[in-house]
C-alpha atoms as a PDB file:
ATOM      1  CA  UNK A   1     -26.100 -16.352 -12.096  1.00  0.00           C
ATOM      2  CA  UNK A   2     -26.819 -12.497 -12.853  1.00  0.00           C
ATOM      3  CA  UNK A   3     -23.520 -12.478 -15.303  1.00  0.00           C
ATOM      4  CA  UNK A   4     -23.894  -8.415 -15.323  1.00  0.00           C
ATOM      5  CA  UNK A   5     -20.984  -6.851 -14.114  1.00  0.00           C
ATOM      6  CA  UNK A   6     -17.083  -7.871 -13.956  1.00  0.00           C
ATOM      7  CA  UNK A   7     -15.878  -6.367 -10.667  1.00  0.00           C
ATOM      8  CA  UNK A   8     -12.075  -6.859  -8.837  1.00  0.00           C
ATOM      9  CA  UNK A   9     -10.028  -4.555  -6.501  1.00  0.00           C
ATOM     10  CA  UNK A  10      -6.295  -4.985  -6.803  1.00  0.00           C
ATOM     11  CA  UNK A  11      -3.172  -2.973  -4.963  1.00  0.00           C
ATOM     12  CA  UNK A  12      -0.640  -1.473  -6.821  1.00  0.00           C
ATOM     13  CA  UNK A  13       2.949  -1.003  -5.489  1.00  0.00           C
ATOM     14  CA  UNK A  14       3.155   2.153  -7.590  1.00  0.00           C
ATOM     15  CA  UNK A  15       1.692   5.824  -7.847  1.00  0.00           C
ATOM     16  CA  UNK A  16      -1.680   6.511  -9.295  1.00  0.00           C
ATOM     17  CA  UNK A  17       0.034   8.342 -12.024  1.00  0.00           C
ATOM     18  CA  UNK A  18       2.343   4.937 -13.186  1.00  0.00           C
ATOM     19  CA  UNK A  19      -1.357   2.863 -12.415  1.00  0.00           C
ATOM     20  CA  UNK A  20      -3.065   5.442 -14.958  1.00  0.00           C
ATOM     21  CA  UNK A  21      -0.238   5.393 -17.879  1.00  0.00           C
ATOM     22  CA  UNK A  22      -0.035   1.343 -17.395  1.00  0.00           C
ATOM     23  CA  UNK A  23      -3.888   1.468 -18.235  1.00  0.00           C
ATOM     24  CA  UNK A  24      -4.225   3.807 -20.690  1.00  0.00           C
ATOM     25  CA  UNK A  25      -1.194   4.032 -23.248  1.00  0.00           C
ATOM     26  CA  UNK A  26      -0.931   1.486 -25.893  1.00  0.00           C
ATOM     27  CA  UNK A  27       2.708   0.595 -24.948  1.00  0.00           C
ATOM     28  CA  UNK A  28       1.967  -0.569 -21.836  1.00  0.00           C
ATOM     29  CA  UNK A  29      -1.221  -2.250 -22.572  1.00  0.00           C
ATOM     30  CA  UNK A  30       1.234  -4.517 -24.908  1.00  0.00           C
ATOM     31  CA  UNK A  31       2.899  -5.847 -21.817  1.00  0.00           C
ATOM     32  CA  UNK A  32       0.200  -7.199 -19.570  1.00  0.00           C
ATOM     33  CA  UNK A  33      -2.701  -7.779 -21.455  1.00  0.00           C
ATOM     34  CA  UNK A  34      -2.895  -7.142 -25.180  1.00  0.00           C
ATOM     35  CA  UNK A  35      -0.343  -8.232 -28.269  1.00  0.00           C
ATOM     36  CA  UNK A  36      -0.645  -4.791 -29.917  1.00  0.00           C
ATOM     37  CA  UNK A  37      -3.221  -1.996 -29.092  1.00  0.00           C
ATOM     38  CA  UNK A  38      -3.232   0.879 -31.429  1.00  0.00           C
ATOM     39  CA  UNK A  39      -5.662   3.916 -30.527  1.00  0.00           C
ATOM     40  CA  UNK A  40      -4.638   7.497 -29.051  1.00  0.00           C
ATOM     41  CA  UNK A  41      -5.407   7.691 -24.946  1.00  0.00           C
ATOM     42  CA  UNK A  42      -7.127  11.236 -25.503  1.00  0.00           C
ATOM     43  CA  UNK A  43     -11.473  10.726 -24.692  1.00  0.00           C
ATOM     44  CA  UNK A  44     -13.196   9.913 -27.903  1.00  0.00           C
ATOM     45  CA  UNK A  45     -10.092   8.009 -29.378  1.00  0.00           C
ATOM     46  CA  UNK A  46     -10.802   5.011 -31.249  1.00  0.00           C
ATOM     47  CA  UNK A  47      -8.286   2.353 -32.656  1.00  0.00           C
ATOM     48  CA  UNK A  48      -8.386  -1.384 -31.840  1.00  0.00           C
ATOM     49  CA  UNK A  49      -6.550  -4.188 -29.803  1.00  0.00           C
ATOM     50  CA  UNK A  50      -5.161  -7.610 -30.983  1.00  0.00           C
ATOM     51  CA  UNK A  51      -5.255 -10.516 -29.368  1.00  0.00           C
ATOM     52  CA  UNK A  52      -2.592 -13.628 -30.828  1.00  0.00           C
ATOM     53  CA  UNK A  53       1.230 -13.382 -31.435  1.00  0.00           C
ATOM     54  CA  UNK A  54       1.367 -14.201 -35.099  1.00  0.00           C
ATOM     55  CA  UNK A  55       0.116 -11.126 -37.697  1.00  0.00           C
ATOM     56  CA  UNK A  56      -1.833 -13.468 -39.392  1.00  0.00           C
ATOM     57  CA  UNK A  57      -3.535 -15.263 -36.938  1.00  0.00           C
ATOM     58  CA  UNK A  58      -4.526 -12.276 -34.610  1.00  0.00           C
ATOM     59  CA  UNK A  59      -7.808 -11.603 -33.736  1.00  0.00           C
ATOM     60  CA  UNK A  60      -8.474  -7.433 -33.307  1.00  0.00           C
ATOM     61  CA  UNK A  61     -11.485  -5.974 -31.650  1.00  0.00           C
ATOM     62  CA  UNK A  62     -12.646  -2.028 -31.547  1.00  0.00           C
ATOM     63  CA  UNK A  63     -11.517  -0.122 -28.619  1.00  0.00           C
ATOM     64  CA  UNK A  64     -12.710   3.450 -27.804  1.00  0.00           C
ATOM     65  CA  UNK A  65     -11.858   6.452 -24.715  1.00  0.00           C
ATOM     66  CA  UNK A  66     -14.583   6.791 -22.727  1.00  0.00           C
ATOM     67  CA  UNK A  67     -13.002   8.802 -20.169  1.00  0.00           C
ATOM     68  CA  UNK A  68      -9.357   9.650 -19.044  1.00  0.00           C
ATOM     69  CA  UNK A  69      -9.236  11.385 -16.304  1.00  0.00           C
ATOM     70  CA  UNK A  70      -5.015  11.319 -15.377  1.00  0.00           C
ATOM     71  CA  UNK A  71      -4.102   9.324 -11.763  1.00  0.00           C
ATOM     72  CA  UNK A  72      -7.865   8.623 -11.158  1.00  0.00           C
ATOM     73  CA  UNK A  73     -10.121   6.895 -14.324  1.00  0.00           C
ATOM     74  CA  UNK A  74      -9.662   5.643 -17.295  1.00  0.00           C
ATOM     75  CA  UNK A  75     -12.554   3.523 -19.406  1.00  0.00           C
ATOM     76  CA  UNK A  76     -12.950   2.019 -22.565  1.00  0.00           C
ATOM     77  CA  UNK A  77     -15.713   0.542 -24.995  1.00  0.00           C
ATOM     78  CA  UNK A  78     -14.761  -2.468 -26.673  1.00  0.00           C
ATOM     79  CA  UNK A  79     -15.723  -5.400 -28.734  1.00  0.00           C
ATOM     80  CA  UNK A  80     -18.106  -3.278 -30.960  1.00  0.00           C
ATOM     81  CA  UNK A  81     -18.705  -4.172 -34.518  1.00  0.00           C
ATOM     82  CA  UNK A  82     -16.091  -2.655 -36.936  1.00  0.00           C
ATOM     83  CA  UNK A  83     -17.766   0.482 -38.600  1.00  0.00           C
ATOM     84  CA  UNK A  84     -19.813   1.231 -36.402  1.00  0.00           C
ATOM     85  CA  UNK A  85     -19.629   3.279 -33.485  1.00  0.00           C
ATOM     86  CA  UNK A  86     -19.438   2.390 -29.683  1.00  0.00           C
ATOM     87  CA  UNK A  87     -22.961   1.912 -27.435  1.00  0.00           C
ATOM     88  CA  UNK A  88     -24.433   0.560 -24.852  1.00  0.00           C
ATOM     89  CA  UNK A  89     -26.009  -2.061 -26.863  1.00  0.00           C
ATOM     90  CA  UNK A  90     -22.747  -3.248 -29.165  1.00  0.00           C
ATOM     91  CA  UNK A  91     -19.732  -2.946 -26.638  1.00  0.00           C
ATOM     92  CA  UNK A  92     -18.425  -3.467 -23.362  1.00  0.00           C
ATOM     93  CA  UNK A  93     -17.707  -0.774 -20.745  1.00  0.00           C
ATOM     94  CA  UNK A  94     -14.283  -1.475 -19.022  1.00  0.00           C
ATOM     95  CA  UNK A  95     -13.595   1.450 -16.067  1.00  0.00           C
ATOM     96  CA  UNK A  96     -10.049   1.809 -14.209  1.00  0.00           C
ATOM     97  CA  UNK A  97     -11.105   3.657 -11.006  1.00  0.00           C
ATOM     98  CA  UNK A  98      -7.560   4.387  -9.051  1.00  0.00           C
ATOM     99  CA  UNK A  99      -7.088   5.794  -6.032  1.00  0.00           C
ATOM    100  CA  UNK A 100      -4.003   6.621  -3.378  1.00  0.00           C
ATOM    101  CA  UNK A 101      -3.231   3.679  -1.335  1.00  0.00           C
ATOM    102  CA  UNK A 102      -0.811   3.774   1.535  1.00  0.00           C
ATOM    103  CA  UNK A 103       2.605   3.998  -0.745  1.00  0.00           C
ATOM    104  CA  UNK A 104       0.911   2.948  -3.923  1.00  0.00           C
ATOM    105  CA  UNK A 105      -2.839   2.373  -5.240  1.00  0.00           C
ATOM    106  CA  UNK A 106      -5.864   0.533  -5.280  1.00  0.00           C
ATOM    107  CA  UNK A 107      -7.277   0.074  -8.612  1.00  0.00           C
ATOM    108  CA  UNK A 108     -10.920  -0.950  -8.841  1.00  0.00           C
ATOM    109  CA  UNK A 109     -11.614  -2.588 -12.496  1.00  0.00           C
ATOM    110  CA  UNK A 110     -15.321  -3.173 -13.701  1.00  0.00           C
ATOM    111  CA  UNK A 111     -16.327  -4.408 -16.937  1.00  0.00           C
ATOM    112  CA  UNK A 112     -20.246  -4.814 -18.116  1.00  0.00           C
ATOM    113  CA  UNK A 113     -22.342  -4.741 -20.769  1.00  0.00           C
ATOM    114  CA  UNK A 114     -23.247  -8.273 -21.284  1.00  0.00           C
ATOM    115  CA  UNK A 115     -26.844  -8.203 -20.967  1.00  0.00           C
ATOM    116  CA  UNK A 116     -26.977  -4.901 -23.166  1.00  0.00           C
ATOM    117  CA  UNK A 117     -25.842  -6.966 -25.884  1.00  0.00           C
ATOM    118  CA  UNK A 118     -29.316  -9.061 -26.247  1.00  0.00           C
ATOM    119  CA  UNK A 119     -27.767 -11.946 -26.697  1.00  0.00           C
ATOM    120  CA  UNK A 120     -29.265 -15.167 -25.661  1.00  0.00           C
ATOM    121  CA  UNK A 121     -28.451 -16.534 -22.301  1.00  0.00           C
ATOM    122  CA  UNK A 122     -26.126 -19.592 -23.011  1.00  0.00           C
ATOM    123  CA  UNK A 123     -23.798 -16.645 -25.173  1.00  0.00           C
ATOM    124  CA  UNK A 124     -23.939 -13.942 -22.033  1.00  0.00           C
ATOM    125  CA  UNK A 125     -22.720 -17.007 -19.965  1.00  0.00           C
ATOM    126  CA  UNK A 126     -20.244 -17.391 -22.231  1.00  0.00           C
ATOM    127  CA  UNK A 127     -18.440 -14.579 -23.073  1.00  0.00           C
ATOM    128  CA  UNK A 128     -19.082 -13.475 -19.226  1.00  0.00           C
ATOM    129  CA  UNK A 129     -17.231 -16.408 -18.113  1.00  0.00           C
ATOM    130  CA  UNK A 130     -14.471 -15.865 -20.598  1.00  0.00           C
ATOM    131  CA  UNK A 131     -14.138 -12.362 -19.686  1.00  0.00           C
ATOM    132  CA  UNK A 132     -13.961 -13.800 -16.054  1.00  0.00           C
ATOM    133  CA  UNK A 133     -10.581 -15.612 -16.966  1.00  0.00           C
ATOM    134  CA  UNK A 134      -9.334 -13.171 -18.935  1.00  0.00           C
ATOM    135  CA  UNK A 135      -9.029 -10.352 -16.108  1.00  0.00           C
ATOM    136  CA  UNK A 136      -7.986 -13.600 -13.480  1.00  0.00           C
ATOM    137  CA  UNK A 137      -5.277 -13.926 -16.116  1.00  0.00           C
ATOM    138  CA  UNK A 138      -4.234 -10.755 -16.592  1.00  0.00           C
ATOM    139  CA  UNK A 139      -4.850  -8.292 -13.874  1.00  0.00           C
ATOM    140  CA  UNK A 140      -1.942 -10.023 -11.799  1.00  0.00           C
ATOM    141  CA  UNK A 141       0.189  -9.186 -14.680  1.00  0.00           C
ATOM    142  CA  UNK A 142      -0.905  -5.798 -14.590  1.00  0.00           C
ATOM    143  CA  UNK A 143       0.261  -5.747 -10.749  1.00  0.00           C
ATOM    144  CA  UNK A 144       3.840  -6.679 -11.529  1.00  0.00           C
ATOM    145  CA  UNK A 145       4.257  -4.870 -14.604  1.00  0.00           C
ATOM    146  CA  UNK A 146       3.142  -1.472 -12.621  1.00  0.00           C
ATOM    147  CA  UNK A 147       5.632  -1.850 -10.340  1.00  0.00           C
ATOM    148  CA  UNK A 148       8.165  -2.559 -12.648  1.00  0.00           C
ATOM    149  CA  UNK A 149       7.775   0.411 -14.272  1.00  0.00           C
ATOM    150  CA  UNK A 150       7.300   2.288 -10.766  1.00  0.00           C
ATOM    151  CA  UNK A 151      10.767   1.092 -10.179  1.00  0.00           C
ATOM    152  CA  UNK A 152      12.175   2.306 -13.154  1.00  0.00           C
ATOM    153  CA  UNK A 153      12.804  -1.347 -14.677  1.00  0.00           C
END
């Protein structure tokens, strides 16, 4: 298996703009795929997500703006060692590509950068397989949330 890139294609019964904001702001991100996520949306802005319900137990991992481009793109760089800053060679590339789609929007999510990482083959396989279930998991609830918040709930 070539374990390089994370790809899915999902509809959205809501407007590129509510798709974009569900993606990108920390709030939202709390209520379909992270516990807490603290970093500003703005390109360049760094902060980290957790991962686990109690404080102490929670596991957090560096996130920072790639791009954020408003009702069209938004990507990230996470997992990178903390201190240092994000690369091609110490992070994953997430990208939120959204586009108009008959009364709501397609959003096309790819994530990579598990072969960058040099790790050995068994830990690519791995992490890309856990990665794998993670967006199965969770890009579903991104669907519903969306259009929640499209419908003013």
């Amino acid at each position: 298996m070539e374990y390089a890139t994370i790809e899915r294609e999902i509809h959205i019964d809501a407007s590129p703009e509510v798709v974009f904001e569900v993606v990108s702001s920390p709030r939202h991100l709390r209520e379909w795929w992270t516990d807490e996520a603290e970093f500003p949306s703005e390109v360049g802005g760094t902060g980290r997500i957790g991962f686990g319900t109690e404080e102490q137990e929670r596991t957090w991992l560096q996130f920072t703006v790639v791009e954020a481009v408003p009702s069209r793109r938004f990507s990230f760089r996470w997992t990178h060692p903390e201190g240092e800053p994000a690369a091609q060679d110490n992070s994953m590339l997430v990208v939120f590509e959204i586009e108009p789609s008959g009364s709501g929007s397609l959003l096309r999510m790819t994530e990579s950068g598990f072969r960058e990482r040099g790790w050995d083959e068994a830990k690519v396989a791995a992490h890309y397989a856990d990665h794998v279930s993670g967006w199965d998991h969770h890009l579903p609830q991104l669907t519903v949330y969306a259009a929640k918040v499209a419908a003013g709930a």
